[in-house]
N, C-alpha and C. Protein backbone atom coordinates (compact mmCIF):
# COMPACT_ATOMS: atom_id res chain seq x y z
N UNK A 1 0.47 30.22 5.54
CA UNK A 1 1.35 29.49 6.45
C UNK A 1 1.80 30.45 7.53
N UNK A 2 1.76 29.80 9.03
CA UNK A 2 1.93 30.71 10.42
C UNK A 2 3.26 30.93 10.12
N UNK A 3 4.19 31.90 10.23
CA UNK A 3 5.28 32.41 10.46
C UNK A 3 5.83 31.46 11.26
N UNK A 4 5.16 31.06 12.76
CA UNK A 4 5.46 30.46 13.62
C UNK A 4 5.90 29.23 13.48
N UNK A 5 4.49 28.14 12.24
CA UNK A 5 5.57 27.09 11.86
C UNK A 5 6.29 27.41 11.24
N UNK A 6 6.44 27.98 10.30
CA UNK A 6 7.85 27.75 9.32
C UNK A 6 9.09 27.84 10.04
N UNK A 7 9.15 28.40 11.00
CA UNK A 7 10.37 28.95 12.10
C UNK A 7 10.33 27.35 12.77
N UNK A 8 9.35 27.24 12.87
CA UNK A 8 9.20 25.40 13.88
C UNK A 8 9.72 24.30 13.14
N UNK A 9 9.34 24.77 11.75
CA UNK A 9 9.66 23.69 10.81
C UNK A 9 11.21 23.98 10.40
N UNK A 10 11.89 24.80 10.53
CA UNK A 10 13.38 24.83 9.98
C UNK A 10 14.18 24.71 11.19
N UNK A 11 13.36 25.14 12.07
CA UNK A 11 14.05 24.72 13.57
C UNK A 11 14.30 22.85 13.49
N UNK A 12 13.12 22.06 13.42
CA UNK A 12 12.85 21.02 13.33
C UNK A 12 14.21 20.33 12.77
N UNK A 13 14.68 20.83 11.53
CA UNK A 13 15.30 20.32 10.32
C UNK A 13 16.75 20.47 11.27
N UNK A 14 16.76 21.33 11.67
CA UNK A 14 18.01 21.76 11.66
C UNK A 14 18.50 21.69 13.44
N UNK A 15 17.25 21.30 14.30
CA UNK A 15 17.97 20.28 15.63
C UNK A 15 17.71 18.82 15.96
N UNK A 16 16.76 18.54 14.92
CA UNK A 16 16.50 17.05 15.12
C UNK A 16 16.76 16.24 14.28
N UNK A 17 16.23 16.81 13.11
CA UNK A 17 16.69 15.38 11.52
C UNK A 17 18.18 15.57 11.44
N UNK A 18 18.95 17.08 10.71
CA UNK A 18 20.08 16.71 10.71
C UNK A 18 21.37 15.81 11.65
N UNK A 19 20.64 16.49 12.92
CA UNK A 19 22.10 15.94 13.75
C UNK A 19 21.70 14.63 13.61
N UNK A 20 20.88 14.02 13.03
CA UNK A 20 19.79 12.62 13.36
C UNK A 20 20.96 12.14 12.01
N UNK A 21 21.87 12.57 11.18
CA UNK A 21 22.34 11.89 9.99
C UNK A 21 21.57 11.85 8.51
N UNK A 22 20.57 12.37 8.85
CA UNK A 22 19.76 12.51 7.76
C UNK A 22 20.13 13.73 6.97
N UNK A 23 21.34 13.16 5.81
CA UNK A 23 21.85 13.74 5.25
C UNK A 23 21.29 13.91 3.75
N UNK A 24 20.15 13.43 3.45
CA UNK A 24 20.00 13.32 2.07
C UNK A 24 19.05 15.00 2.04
N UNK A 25 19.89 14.90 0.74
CA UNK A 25 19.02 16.55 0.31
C UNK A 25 17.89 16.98 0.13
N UNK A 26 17.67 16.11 -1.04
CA UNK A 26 15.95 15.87 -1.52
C UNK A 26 15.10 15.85 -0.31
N UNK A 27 15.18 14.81 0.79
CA UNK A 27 14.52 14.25 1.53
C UNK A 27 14.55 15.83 2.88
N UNK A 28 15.31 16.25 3.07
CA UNK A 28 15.60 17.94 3.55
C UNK A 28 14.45 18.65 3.18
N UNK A 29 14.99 18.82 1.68
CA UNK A 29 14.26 20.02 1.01
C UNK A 29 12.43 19.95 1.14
N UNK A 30 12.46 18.22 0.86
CA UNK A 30 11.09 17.98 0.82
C UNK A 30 10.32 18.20 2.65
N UNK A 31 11.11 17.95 3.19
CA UNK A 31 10.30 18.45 5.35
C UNK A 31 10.56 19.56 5.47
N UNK A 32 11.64 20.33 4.82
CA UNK A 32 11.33 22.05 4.97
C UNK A 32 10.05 22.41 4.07
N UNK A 33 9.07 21.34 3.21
CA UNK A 33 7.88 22.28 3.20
C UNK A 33 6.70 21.62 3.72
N UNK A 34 6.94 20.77 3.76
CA UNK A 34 5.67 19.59 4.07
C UNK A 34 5.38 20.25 5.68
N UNK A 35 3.76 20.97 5.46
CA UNK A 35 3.27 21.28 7.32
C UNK A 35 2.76 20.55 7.41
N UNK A 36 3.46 19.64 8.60
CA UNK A 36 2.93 18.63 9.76
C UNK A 36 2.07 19.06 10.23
N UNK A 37 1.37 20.54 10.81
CA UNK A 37 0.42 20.97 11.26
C UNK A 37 -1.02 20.59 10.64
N UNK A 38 -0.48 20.54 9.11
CA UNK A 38 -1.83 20.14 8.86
C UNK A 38 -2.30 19.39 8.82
N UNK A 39 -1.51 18.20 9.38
CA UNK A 39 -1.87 16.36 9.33
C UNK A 39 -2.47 16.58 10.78
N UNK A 40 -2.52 17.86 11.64
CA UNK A 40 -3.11 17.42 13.25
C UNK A 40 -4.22 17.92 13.63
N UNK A 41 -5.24 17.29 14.92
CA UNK A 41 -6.40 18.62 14.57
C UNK A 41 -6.03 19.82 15.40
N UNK A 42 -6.69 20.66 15.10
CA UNK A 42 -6.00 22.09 15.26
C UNK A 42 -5.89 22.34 16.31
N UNK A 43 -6.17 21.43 17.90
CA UNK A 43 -5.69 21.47 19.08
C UNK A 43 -4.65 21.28 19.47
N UNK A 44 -3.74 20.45 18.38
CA UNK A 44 -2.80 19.55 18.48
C UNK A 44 -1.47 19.96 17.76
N UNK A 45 -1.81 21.05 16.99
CA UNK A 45 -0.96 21.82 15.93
C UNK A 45 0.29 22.13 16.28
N UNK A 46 -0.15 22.56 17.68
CA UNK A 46 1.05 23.24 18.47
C UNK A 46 2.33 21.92 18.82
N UNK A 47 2.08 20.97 19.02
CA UNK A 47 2.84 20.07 19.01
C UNK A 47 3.65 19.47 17.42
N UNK A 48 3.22 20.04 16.19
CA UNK A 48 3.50 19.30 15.36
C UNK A 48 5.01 19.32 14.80
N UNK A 49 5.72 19.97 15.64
CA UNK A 49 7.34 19.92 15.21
C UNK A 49 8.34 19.60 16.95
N UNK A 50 7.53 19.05 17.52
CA UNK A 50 8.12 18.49 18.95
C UNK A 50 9.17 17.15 18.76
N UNK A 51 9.90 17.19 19.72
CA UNK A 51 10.96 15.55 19.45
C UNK A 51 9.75 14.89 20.13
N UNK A 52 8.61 14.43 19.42
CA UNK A 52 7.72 13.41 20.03
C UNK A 52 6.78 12.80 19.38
N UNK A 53 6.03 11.99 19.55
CA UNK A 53 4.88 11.31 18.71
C UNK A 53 3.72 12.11 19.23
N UNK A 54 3.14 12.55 17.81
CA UNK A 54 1.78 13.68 17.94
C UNK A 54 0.54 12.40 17.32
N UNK A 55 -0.87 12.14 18.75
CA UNK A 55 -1.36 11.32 17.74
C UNK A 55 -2.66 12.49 17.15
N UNK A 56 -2.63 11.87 15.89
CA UNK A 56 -3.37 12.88 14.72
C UNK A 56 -4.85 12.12 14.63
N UNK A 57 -4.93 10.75 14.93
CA UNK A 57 -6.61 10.58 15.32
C UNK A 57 -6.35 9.59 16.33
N UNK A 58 -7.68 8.77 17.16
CA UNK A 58 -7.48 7.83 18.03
C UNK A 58 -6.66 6.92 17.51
N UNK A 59 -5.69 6.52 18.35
CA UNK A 59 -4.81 4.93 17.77
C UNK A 59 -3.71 5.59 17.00
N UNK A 60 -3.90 6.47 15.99
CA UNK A 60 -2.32 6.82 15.62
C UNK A 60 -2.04 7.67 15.44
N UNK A 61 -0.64 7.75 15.02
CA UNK A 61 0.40 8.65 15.67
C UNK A 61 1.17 9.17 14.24
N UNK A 62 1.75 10.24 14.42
CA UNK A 62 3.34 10.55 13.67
C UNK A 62 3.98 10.63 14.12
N UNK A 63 5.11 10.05 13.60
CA UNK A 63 6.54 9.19 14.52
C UNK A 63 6.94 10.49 14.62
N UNK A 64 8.06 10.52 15.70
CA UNK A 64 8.94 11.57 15.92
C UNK A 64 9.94 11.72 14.51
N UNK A 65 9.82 13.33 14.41
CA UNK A 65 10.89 13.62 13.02
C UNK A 65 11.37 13.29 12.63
N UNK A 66 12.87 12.89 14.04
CA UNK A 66 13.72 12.12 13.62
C UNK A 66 13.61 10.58 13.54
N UNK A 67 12.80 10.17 13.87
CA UNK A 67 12.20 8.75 13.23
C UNK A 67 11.43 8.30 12.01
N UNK A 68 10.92 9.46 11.63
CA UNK A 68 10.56 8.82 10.19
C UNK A 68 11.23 9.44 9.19
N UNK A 69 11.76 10.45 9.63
CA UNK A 69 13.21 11.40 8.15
C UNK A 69 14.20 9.85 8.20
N UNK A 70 14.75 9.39 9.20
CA UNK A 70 15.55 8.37 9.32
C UNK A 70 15.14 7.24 8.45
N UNK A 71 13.84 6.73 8.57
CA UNK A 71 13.51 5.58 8.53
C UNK A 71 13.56 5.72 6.92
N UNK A 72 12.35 7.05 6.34
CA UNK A 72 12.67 7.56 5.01
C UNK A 72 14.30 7.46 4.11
N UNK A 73 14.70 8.10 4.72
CA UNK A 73 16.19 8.20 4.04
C UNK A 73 16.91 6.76 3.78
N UNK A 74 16.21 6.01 4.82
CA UNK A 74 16.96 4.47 4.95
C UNK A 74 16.20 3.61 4.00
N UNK A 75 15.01 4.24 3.38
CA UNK A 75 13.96 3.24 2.27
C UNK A 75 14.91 4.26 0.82
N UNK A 76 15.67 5.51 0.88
CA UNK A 76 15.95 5.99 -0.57
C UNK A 76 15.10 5.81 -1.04
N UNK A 77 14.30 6.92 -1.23
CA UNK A 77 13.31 6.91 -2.29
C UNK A 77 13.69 8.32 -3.41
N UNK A 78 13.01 7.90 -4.79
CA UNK A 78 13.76 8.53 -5.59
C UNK A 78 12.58 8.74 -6.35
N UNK A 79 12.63 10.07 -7.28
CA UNK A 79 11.28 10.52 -8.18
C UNK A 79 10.99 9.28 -8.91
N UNK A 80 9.51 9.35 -9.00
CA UNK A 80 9.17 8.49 -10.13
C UNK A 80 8.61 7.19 -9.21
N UNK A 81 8.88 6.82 -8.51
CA UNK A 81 9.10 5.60 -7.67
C UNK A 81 7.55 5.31 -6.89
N UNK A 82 6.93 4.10 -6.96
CA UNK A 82 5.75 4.26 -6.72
C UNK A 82 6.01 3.78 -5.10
N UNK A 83 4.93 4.16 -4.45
CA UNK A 83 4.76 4.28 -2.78
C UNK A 83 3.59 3.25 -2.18
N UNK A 84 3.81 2.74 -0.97
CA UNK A 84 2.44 2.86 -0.54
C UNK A 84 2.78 3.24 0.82
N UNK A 85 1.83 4.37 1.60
CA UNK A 85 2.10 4.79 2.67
C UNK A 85 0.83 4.11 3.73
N UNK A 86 1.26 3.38 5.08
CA UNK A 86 0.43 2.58 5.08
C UNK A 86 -0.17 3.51 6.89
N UNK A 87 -1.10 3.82 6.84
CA UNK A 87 -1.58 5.32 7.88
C UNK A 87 -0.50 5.81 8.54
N UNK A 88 0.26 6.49 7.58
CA UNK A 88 1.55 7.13 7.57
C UNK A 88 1.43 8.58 6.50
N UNK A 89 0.47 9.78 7.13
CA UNK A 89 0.25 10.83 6.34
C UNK A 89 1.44 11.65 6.44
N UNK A 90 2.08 11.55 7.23
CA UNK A 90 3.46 12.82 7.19
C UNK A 90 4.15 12.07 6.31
N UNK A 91 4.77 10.67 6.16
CA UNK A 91 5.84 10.23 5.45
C UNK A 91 4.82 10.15 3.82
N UNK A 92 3.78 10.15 3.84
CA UNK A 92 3.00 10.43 2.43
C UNK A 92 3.35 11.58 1.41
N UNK A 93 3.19 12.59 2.55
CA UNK A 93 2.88 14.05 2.01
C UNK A 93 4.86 14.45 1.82
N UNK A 94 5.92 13.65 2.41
CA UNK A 94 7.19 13.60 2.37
C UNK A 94 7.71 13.43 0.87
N UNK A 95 7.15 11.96 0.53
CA UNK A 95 6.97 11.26 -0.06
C UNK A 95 6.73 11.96 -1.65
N UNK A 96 5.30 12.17 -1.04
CA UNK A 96 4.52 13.41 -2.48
C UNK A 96 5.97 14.67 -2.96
N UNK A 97 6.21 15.47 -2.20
CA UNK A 97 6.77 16.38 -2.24
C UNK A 97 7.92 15.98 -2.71
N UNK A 98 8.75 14.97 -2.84
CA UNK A 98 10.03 14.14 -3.27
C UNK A 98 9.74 13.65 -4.59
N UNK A 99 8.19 13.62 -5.14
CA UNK A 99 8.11 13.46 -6.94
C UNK A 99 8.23 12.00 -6.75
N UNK A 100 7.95 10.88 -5.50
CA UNK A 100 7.11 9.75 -5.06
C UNK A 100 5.61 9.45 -5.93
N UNK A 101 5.07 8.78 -6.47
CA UNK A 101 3.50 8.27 -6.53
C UNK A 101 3.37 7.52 -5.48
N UNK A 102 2.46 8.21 -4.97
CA UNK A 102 2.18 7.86 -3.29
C UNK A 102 0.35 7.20 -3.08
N UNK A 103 0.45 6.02 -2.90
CA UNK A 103 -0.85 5.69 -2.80
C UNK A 103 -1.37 5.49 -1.30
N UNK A 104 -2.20 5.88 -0.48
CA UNK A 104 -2.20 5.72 0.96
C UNK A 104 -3.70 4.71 1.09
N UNK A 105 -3.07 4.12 2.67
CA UNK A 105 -3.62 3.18 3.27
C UNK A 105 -4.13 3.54 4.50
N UNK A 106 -5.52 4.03 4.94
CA UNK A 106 -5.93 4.40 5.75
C UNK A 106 -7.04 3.92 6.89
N UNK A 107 -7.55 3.44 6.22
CA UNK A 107 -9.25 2.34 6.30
C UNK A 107 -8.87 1.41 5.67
N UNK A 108 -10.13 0.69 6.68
CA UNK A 108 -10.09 -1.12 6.11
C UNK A 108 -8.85 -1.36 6.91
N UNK A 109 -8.80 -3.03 6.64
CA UNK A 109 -7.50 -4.10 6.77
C UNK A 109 -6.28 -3.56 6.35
N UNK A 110 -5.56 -3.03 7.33
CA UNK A 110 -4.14 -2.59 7.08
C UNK A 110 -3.25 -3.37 6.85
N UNK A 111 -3.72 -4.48 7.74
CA UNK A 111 -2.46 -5.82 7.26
C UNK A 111 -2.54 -6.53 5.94
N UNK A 112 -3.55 -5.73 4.97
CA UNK A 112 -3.43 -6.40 3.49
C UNK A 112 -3.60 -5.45 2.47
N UNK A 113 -1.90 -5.32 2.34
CA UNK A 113 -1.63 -3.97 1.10
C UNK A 113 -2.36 -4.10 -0.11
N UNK A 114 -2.78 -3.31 -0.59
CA UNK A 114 -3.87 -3.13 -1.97
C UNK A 114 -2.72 -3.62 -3.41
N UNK A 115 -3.48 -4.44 -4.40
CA UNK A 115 -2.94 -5.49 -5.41
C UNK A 115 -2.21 -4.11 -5.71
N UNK A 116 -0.55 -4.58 -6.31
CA UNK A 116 0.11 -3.73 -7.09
C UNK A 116 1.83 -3.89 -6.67
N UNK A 117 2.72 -3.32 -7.00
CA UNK A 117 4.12 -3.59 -7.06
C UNK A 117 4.99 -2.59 -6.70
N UNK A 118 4.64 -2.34 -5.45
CA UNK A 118 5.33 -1.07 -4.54
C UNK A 118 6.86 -0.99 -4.33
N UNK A 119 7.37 0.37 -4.97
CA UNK A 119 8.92 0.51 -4.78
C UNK A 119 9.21 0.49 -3.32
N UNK A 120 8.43 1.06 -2.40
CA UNK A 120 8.36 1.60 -1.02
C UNK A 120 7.11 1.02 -0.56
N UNK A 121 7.42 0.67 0.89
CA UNK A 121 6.23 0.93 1.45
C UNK A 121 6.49 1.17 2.91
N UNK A 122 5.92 2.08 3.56
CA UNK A 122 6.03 2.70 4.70
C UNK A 122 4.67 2.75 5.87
N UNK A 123 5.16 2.85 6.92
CA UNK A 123 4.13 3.22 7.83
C UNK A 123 4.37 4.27 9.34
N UNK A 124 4.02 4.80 9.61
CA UNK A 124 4.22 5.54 10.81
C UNK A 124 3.32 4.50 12.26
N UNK A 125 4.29 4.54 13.30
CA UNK A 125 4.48 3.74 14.48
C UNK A 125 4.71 2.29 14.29
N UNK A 126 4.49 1.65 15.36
CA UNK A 126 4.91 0.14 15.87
C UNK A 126 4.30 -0.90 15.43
N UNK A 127 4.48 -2.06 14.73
CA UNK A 127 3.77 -3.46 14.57
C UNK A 127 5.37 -4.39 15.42
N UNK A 128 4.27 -5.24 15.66
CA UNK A 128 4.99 -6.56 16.19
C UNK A 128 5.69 -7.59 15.03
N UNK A 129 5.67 -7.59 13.69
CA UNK A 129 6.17 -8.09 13.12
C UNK A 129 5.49 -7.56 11.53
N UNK A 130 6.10 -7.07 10.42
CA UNK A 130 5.90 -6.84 9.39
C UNK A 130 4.48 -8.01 8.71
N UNK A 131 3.28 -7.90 8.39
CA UNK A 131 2.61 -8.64 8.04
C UNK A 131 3.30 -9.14 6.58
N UNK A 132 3.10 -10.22 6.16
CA UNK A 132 3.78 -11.27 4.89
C UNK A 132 2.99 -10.23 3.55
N UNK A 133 2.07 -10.00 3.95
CA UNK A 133 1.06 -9.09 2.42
C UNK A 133 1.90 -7.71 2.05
N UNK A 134 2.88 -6.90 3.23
CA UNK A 134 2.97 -5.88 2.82
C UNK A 134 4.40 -6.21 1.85
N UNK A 135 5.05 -7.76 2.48
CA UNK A 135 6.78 -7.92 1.70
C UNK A 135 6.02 -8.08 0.76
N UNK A 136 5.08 -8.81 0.43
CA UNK A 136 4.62 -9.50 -1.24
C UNK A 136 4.20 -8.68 -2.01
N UNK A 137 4.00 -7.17 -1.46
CA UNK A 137 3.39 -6.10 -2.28
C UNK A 137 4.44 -5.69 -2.98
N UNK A 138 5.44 -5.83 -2.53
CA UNK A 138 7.50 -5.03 -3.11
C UNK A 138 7.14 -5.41 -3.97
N UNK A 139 7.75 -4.63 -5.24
CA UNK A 139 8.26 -5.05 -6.12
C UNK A 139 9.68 -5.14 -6.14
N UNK A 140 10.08 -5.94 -7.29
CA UNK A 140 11.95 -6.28 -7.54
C UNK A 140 12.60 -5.32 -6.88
N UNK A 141 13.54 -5.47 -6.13
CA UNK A 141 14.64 -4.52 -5.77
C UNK A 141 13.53 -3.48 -4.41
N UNK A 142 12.46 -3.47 -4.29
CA UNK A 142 11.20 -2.70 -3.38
C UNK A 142 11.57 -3.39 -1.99
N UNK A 143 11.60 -1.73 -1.34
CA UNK A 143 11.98 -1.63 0.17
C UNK A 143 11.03 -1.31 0.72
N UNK A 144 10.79 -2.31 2.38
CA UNK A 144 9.66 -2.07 2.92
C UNK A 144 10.42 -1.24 4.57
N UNK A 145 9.94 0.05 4.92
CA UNK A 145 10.34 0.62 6.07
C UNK A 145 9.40 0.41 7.09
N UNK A 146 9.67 -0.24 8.34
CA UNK A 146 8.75 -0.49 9.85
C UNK A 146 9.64 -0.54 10.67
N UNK A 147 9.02 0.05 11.49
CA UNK A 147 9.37 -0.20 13.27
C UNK A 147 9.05 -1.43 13.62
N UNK A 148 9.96 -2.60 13.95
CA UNK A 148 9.45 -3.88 14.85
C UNK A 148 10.07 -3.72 16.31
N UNK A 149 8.84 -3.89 16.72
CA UNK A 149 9.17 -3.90 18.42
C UNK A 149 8.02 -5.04 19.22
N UNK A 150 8.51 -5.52 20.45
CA UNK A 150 7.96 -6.45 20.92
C UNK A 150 8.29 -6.27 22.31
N UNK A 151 8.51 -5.17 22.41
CA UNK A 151 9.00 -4.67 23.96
C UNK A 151 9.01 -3.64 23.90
N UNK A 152 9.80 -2.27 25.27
CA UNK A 152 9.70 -1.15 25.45
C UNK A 152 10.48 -0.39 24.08
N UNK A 153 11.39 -1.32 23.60
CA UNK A 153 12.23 -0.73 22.55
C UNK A 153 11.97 -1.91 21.26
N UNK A 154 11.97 -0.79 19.78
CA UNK A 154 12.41 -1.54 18.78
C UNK A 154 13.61 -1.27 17.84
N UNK A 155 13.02 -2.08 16.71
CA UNK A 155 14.06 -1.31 15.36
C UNK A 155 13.54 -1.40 14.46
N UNK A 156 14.24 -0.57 13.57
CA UNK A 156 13.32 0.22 12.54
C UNK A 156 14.06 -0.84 11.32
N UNK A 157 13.39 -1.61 10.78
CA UNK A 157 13.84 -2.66 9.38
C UNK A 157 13.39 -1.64 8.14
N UNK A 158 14.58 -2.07 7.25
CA UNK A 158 14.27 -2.16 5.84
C UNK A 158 14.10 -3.48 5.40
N UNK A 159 13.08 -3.76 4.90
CA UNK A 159 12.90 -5.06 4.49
C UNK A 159 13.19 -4.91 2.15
N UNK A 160 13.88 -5.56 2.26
CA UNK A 160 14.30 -6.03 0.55
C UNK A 160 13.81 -6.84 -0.16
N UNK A 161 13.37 -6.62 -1.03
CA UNK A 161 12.81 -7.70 -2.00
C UNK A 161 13.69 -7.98 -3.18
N UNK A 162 14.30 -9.26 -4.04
CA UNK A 162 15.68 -9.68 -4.16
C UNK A 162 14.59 -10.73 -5.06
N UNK A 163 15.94 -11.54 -5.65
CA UNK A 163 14.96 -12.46 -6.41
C UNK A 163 14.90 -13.86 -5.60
N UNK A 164 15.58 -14.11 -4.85
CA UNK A 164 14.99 -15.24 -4.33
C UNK A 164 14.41 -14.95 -2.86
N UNK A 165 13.80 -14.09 -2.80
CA UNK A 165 12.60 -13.32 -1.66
C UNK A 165 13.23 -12.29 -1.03
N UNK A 166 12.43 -12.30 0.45
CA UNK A 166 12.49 -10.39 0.66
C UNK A 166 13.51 -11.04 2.11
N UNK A 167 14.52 -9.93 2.22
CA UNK A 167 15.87 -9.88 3.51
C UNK A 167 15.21 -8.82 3.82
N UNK A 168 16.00 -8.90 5.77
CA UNK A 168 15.76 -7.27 5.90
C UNK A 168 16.84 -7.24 6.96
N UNK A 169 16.88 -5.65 7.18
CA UNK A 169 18.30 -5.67 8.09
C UNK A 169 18.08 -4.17 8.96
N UNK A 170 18.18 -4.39 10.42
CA UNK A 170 17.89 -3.44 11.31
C UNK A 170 19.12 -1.79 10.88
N UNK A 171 18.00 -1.02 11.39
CA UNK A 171 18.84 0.20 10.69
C UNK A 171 18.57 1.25 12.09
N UNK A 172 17.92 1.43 13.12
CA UNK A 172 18.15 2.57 14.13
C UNK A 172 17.09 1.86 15.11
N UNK A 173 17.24 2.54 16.42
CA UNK A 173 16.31 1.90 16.93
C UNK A 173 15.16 3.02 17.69
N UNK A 174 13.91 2.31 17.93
CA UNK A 174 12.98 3.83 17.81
C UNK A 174 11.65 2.55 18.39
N UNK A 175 10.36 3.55 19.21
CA UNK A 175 9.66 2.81 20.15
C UNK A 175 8.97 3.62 19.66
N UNK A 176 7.64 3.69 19.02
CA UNK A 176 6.65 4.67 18.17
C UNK A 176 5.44 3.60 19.20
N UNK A 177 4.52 4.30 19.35
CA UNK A 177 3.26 3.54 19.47
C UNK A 177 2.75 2.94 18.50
N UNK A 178 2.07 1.38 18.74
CA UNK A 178 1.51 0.80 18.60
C UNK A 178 0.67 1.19 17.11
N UNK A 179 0.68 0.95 15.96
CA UNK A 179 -0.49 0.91 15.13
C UNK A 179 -1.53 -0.23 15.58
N UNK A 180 -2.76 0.11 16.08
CA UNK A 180 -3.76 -0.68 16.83
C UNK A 180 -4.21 -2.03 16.17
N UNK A 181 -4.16 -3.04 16.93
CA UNK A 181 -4.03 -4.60 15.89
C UNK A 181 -2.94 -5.24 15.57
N UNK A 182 -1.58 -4.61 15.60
CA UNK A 182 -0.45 -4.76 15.36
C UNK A 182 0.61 -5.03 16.40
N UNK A 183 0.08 -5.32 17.64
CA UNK A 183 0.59 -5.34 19.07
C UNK A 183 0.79 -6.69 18.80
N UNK A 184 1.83 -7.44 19.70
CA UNK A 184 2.26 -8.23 19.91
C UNK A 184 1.39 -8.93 20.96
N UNK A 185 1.51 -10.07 20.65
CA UNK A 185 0.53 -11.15 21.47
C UNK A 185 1.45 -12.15 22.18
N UNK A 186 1.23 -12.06 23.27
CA UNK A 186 2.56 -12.63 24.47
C UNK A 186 0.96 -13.59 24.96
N UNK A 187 1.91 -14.85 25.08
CA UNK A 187 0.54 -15.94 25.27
C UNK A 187 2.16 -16.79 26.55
N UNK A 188 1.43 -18.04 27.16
CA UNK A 188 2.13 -19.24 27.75
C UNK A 188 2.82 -20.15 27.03
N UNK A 189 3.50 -20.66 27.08
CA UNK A 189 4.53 -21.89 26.80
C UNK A 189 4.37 -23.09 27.47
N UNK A 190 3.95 -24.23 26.96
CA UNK A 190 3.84 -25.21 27.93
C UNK A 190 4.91 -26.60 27.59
């Protein structure tokens, strides 16, 4: 490990997530080790602790720090707790390091979470509206974290799963690019 990140990476912690409210410990301890560098290709490295969205292949991105430590902390996730990270490798490898079972979604149909009963499920950047497959993947009491946006600005939902179906309730607001397919479709009114 470069000297350079680790200095990038505690820098990171300590001008962007904290003042960001991201007070949980675990969730700290676990981005002071997790290198973002290595989720980028190695042209791109140099950016991987910036207040910005680094994209890591064509089409997507890792949210800015303080947008997915936030969004994280706002799903509470706790050891033991099964995951699905949906082409969301930084909040994965977060995730991992927090004693999460983290199953990731990378390829194929993103808008249809793989059979199973997810405590969490997460994604890094923007959809226009949470697809219905990823609430039905929750299990009991299972929180789903996304950015919904439909304009220059969104907000970042926790969506709940409850027994008589899934609530959700806006928690910060944050404009991530586009996960590709997931754009909003603005049509006429007649």
């Amino acid at each position: 490990m470069s000297a350079d990140f680790a200095a990038a990476r505690l820098n990171m912690v300590e001008s962007q997530v904290r003042p960001s409210d991201v007070t949980d410990h675990a969730l700290q301890d676990a981005i002071r080790v997790v290198a973002r560098e290595s989720l980028l290709p190695a042209a791109k490295a140099f950016a991987a602790y910036a207040d910005a969205e680094v994209e890591y292949a064509p089409g997507r991105w890792l949210m800015r720090p303080r947008d997915v430590t936030k969004l994280l902390q706002a799903l509470g996730p706790r050891a033991g707790e099964r995951a699905l990270a949906i082409a969301a490798p930084y909040a994965a490898a977060v995730l991992d390091a927090m004693g999460v079972k983290v199953t990731r979604l990378d390829e194929g149909d993103l808008s249809v979470a793989p059979a199973g009963a997810f405590d969490l499920i997460t994604r890094d950047g923007s959809v226009a509206r949470a697809p219905e497959s990823w609430k039905s993947a929750l299990a009991a009491g299972g929180r789903l974290g996304v950015v919904e946006r439909n304009g220059p600005m969104g907000k970042a939902f926790v969506h709940v799963r409850a027994d008589d179906g899934v609530g959700g309730r806006a928690s910060f607001d944050a404009a991530p690019p586009y996960l590709p397919g997931f754009e909003p479709v603005h049509g006429f009114a007649f």
